[in-house]
C-alpha atoms as a PDB file:
ATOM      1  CA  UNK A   1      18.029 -61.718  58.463  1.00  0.00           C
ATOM      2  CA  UNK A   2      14.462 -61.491  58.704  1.00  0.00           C
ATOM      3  CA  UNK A   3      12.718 -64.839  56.740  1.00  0.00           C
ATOM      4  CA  UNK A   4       9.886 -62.307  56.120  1.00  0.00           C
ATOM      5  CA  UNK A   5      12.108 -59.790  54.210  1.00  0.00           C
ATOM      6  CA  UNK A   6      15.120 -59.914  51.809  1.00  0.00           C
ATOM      7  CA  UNK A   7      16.654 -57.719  50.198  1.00  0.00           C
ATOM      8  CA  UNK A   8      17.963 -58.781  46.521  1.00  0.00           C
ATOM      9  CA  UNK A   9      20.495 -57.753  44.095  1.00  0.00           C
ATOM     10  CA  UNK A  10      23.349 -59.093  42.019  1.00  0.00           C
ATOM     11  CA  UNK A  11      25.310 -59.828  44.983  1.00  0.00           C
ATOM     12  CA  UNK A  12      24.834 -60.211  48.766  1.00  0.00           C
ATOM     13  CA  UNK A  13      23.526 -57.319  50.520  1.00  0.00           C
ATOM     14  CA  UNK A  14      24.608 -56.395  53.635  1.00  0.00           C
ATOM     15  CA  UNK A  15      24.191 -54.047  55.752  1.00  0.00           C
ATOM     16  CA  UNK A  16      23.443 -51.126  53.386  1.00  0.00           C
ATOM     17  CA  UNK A  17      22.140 -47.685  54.269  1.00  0.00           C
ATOM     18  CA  UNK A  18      18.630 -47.377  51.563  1.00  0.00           C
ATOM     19  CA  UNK A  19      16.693 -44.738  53.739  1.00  0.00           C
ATOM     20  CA  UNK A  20      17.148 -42.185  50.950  1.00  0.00           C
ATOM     21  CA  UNK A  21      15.902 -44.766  48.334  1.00  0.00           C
ATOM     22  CA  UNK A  22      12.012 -43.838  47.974  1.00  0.00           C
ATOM     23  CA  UNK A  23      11.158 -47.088  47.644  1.00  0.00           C
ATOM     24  CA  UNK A  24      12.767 -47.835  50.917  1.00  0.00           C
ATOM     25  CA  UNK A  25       9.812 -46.052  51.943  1.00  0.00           C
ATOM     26  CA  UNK A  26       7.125 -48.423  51.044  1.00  0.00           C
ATOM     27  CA  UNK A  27       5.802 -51.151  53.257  1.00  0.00           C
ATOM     28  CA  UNK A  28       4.277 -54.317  52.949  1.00  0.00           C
ATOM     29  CA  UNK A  29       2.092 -55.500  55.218  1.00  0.00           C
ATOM     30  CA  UNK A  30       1.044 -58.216  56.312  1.00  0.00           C
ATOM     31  CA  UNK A  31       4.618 -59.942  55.704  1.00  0.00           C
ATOM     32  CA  UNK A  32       2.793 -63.174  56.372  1.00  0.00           C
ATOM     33  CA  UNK A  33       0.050 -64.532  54.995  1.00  0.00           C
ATOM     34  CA  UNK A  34      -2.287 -67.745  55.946  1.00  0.00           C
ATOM     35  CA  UNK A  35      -4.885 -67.920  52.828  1.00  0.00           C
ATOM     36  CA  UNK A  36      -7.791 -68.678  54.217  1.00  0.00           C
ATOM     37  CA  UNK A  37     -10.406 -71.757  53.447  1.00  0.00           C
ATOM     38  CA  UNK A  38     -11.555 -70.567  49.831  1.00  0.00           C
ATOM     39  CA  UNK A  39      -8.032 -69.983  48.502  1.00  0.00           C
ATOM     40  CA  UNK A  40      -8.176 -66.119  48.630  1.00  0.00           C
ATOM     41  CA  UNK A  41      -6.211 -63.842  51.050  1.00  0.00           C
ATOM     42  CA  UNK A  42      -5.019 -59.821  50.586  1.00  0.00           C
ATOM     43  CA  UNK A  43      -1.186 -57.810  50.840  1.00  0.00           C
ATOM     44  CA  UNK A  44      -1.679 -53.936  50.910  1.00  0.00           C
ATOM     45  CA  UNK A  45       1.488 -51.870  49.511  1.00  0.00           C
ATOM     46  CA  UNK A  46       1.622 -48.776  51.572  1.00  0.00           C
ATOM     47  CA  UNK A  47       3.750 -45.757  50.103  1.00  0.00           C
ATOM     48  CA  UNK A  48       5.502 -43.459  53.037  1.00  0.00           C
ATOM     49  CA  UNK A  49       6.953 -41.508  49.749  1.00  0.00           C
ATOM     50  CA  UNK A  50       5.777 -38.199  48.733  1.00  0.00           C
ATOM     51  CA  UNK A  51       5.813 -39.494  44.494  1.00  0.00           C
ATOM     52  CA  UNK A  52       5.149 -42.001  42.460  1.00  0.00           C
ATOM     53  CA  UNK A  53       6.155 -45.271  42.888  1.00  0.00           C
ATOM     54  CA  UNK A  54       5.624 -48.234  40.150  1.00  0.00           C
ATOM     55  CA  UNK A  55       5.778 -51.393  41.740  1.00  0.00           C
ATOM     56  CA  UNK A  56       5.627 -54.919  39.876  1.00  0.00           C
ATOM     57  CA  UNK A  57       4.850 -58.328  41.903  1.00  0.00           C
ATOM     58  CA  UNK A  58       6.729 -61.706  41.153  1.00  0.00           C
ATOM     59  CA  UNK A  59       5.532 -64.579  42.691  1.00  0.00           C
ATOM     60  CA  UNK A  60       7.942 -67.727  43.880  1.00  0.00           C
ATOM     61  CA  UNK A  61       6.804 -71.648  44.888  1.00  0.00           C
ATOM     62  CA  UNK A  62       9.374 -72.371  47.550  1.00  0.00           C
ATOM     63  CA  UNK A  63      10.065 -75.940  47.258  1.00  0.00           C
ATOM     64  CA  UNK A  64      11.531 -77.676  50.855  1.00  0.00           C
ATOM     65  CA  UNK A  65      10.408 -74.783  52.757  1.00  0.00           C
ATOM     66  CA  UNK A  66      12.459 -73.810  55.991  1.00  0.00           C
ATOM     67  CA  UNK A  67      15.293 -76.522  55.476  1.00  0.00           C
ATOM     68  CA  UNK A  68      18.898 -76.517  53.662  1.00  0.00           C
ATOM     69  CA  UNK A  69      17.638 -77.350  51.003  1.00  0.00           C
ATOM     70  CA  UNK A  70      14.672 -74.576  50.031  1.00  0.00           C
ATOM     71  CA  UNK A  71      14.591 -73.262  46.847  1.00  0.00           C
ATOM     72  CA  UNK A  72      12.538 -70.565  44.790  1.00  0.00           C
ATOM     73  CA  UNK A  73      11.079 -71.346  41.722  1.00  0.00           C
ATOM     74  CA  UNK A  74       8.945 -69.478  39.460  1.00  0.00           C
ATOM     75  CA  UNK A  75       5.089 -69.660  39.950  1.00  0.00           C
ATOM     76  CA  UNK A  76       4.235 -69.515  35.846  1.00  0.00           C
ATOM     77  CA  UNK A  77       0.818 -68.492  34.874  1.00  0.00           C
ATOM     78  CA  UNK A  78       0.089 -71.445  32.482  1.00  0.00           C
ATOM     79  CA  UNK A  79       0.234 -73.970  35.856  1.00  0.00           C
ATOM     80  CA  UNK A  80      -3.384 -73.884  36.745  1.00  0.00           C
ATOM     81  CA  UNK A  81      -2.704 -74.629  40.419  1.00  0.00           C
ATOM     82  CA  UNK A  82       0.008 -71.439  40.856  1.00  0.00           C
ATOM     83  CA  UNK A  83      -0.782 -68.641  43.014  1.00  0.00           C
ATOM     84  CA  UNK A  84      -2.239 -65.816  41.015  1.00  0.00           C
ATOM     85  CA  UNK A  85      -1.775 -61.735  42.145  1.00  0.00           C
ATOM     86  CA  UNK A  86      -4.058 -59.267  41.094  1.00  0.00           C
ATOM     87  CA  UNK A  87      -3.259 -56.372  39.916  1.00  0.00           C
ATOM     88  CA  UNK A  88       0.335 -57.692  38.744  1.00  0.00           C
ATOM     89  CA  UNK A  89       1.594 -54.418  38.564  1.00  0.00           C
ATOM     90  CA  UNK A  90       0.595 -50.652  39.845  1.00  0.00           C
ATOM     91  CA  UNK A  91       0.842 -47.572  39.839  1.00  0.00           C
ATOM     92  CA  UNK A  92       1.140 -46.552  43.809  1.00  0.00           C
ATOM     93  CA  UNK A  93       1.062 -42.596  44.194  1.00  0.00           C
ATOM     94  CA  UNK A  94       2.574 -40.895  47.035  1.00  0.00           C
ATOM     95  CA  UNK A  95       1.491 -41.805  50.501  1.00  0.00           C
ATOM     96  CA  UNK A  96      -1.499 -43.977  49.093  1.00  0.00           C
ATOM     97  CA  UNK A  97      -2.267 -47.714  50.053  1.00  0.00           C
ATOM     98  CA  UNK A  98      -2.998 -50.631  47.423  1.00  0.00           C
ATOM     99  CA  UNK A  99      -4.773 -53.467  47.860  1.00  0.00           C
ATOM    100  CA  UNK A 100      -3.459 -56.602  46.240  1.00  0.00           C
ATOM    101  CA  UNK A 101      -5.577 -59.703  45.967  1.00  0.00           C
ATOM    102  CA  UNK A 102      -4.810 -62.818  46.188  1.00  0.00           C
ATOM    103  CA  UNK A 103      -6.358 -66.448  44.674  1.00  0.00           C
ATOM    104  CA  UNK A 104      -5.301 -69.825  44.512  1.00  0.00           C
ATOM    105  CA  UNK A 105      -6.336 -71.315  41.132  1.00  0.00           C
ATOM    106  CA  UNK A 106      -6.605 -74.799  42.586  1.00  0.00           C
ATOM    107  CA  UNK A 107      -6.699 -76.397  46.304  1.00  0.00           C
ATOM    108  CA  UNK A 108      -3.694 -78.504  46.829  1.00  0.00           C
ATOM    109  CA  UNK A 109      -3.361 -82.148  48.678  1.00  0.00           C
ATOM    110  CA  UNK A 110      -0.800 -80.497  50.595  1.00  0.00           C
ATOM    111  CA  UNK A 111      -0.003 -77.108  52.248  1.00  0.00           C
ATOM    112  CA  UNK A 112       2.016 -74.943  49.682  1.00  0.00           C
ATOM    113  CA  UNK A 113       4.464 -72.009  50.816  1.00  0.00           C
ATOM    114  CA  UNK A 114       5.231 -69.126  48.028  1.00  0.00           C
ATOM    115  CA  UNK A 115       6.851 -65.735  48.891  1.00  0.00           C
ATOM    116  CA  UNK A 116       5.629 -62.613  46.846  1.00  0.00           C
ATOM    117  CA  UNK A 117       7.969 -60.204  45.704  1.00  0.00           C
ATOM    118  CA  UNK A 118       7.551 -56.310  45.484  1.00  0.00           C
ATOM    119  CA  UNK A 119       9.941 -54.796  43.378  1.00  0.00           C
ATOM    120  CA  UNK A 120      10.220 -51.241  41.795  1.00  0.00           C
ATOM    121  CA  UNK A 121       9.770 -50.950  38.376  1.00  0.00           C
ATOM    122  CA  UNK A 122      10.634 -47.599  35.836  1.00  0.00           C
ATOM    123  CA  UNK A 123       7.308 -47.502  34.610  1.00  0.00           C
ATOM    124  CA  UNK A 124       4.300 -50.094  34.167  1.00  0.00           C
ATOM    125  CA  UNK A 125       5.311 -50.163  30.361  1.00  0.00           C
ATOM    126  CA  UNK A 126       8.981 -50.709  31.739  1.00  0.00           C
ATOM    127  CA  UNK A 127       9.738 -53.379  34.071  1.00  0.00           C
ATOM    128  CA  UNK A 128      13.464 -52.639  34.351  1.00  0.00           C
ATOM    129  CA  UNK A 129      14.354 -51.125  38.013  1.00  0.00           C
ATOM    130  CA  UNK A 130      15.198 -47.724  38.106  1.00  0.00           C
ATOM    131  CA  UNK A 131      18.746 -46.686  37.882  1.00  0.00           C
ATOM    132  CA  UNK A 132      20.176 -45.058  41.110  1.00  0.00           C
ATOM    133  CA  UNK A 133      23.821 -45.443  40.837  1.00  0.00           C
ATOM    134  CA  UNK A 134      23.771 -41.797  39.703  1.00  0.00           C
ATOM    135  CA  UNK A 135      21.692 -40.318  42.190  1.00  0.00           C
ATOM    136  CA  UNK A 136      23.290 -39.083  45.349  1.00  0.00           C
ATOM    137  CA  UNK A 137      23.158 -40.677  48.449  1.00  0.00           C
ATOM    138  CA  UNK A 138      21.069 -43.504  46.858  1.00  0.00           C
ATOM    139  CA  UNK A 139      22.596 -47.345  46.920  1.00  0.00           C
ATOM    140  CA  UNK A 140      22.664 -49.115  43.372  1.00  0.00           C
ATOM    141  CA  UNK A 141      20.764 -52.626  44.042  1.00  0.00           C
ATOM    142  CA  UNK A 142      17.039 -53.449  43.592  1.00  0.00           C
ATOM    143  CA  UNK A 143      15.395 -52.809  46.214  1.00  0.00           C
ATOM    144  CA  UNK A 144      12.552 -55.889  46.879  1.00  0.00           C
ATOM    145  CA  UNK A 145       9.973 -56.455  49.557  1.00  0.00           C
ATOM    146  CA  UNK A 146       8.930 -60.507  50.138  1.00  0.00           C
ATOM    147  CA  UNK A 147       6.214 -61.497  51.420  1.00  0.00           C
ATOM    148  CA  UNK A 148       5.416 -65.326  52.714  1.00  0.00           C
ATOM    149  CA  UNK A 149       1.956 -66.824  51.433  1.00  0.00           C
ATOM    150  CA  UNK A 150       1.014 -69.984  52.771  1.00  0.00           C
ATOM    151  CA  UNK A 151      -1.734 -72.030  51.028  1.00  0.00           C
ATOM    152  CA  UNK A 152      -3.790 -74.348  53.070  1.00  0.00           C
ATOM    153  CA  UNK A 153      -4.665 -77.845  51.730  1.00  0.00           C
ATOM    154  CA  UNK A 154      -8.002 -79.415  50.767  1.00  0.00           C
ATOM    155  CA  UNK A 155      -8.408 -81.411  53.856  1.00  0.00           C
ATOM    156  CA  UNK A 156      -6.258 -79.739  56.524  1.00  0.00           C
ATOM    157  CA  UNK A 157      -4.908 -82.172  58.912  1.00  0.00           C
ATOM    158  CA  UNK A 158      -2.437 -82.160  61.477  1.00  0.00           C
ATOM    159  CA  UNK A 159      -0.407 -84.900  62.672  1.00  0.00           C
ATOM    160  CA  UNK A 160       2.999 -86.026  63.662  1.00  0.00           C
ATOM    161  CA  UNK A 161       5.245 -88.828  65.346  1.00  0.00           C
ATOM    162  CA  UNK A 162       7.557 -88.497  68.328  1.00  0.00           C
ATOM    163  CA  UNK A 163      10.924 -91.124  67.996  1.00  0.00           C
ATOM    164  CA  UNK A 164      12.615 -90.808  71.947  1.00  0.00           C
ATOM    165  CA  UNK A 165      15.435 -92.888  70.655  1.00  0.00           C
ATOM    166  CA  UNK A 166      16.282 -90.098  67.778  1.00  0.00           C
ATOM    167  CA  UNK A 167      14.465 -87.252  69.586  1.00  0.00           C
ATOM    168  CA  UNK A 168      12.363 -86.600  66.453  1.00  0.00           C
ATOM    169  CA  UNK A 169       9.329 -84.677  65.615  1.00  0.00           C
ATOM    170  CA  UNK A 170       7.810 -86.167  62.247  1.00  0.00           C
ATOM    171  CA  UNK A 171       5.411 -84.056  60.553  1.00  0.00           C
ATOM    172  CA  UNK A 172       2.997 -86.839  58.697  1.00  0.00           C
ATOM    173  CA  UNK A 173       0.607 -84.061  58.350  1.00  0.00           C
ATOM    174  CA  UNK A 174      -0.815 -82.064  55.289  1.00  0.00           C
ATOM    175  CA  UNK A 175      -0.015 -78.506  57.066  1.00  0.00           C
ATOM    176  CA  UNK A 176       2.559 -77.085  58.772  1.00  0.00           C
ATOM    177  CA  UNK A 177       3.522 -77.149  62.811  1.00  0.00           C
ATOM    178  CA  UNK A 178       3.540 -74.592  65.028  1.00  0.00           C
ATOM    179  CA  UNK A 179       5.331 -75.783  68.418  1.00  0.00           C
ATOM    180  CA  UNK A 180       5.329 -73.552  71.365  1.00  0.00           C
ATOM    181  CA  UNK A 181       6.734 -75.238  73.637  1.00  0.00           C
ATOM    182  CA  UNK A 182       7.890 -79.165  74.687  1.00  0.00           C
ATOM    183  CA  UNK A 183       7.398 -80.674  78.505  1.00  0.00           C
ATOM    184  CA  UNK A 184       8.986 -83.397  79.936  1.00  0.00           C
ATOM    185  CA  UNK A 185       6.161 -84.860  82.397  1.00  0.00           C
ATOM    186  CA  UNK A 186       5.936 -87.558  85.042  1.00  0.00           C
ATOM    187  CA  UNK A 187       2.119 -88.447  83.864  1.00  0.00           C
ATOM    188  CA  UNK A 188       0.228 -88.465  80.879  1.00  0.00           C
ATOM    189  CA  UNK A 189      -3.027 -86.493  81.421  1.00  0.00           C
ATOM    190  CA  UNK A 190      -1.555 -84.380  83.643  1.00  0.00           C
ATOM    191  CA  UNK A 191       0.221 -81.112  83.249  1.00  0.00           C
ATOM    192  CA  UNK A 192       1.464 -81.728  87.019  1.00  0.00           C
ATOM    193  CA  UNK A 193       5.069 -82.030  87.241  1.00  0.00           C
ATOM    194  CA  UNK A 194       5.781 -80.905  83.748  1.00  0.00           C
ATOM    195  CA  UNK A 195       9.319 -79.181  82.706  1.00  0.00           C
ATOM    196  CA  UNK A 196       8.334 -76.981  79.661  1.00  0.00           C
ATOM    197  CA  UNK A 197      10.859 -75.991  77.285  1.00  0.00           C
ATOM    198  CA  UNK A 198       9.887 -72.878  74.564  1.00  0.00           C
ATOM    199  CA  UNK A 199      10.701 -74.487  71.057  1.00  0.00           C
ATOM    200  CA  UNK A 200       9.675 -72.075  68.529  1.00  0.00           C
ATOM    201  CA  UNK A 201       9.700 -73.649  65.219  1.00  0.00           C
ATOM    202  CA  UNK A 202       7.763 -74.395  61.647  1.00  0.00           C
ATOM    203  CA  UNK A 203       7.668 -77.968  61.072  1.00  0.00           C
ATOM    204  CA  UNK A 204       5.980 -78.594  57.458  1.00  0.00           C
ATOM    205  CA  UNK A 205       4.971 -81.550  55.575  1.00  0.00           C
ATOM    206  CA  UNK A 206       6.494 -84.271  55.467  1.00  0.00           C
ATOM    207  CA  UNK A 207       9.797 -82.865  57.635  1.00  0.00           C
ATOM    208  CA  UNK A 208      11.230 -83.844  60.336  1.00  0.00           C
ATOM    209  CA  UNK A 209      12.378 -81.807  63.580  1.00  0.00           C
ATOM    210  CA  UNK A 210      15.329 -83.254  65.947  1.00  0.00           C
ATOM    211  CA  UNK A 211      14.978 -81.980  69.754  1.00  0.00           C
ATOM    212  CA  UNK A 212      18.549 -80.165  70.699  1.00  0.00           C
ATOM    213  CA  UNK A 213      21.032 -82.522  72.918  1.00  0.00           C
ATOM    214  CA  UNK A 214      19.954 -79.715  76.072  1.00  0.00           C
ATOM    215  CA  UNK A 215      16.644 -80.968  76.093  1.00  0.00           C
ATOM    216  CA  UNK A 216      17.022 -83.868  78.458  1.00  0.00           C
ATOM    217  CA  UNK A 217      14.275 -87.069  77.766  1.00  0.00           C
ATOM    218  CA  UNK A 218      13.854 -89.446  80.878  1.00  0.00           C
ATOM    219  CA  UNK A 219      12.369 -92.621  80.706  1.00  0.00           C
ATOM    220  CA  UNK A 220       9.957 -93.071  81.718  1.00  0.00           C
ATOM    221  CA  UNK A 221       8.429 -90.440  81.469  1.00  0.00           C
ATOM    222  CA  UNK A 222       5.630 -88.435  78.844  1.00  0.00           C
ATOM    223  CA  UNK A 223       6.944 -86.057  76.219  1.00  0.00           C
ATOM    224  CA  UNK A 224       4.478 -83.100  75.723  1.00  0.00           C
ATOM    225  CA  UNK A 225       4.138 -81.098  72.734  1.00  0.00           C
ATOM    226  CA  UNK A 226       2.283 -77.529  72.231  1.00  0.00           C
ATOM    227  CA  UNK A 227       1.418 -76.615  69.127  1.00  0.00           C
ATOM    228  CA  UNK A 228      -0.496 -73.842  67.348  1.00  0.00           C
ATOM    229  CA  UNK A 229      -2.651 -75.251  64.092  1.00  0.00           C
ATOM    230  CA  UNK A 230      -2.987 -71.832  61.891  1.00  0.00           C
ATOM    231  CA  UNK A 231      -6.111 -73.062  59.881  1.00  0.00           C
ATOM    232  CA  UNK A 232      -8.405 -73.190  62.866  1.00  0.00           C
ATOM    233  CA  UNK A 233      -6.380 -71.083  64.846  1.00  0.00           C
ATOM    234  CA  UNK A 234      -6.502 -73.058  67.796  1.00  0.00           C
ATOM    235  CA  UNK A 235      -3.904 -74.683  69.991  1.00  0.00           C
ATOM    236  CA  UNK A 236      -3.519 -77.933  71.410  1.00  0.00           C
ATOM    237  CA  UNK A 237      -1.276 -80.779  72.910  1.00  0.00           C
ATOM    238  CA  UNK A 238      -0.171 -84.040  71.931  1.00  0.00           C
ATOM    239  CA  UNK A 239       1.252 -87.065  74.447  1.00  0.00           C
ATOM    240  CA  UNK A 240       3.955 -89.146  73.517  1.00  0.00           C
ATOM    241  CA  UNK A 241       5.063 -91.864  76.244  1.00  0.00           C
ATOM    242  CA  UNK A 242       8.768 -92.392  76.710  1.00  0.00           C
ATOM    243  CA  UNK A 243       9.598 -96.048  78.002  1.00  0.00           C
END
């Protein structure tokens, strides 16, 4: 399943047909965003229905991000450094966009990852979920969009360790990774040589990454890693030496 978009309910969903729900027919866009440098960023909610949709917002602090152990909690108003969504909920008429806003109420020491949650609401005096199990054609769960917010730090900074003996990537950083791709090379300073590898993965604070047993480590040798930093959007390399 797509990290950028869940569908909840009180069980597991699975494969369901929702193109006749109309709030099936509302997107969310972008699914992912990078807050920029003053804490602010934007999500539009665009309706493809012909009514009246009302949609509420809930927003979640994911704690141990992208491992076995991430969890959702509840971003509460009365913690000053929370995420804050504006307008909460809306009103979003048929085939209309809205604009929601977004501010951080306090810069963090370290990157913070929160997913925002859409959700259809009877009215914006009633925030139960409308009841379809009596409507033809129309699946009985609430339907929920999620988008990922990721808040950048006070002093951005990225920086990791390479371990050949455990084949680990350690993240010692105050944002999150982006590799593109590993090479095994004869040289440092050189790209001569090089056996590149595509390794597509987040690797956040504090976290560690273990190369798979396929990719093979010689020694000696230099291990090169490609990475994307999202705050200056900008990509670079880093040189390990293998001995």
């Amino acid at each position: 399943m797509n990290n950028f978009l869940r569908f909840t309910s009180s069980a597991t969903v699975a494969g369901l047909l929702i193109s006749s729900s109309a709030f099936a027919a509302i997107t969310v866009y972008p699914m992912s965003v990078k807050m920029n440098e003053h804490g602010a960023g934007q999500i539009k909610v665009i309706s493809g229905s012909k009514q009246t949709e009302y949609v509420k917002a809930a927003i979640k602090k994911i704690n141990n991000p992208g491992t076995p152990q991430e969890k959702e909690i509840e971003a509460t108003k009365s913690d000053s450094q929370n995420l804050v969504i504006t307008p909460e909920k809306f009103a979003l008429a048929g085939g209309t966009t809205r604009i929601t806003r977004l501010v951080n109420m306090q810069t963090p020491t370290t990157e913070q990852v929160y997913r925002i949650y859409f959700s259809p609401i009877t009215s914006l005096d009633n925030e139960q979920a409308p009841d379809t199990t009596n409507v033809k054609n129309k699946v009985g769960v609430n339907i929920s969009w999620g988008a990922l917010v990721f808040v950048p730090p006070q002093k951005p900074e990225i920086n990791f360790t390479f371990d050949a003996q455990q084949r680990r990537i350690d993240n010692t950083g105050t944002i999150h990774i982006e590799l593109s791709r590993i090479g095994l090379c004869p040289a440092q300073n050189s790209d001569t040589g090089c056996k590149w590898t595509p390794m597509t993965k987040k690797i956040y604070p504090q976290q560690s990454f273990t190369l798979p047993a396929s990719f093979s480590i010689t020694s000696p040798g230099v291990i090169k890693v490609e990475y994307h930093n999202w705050v200056e959007k900008t990509s670079a390399k880093k040189e390990f030496a293998v001995s």
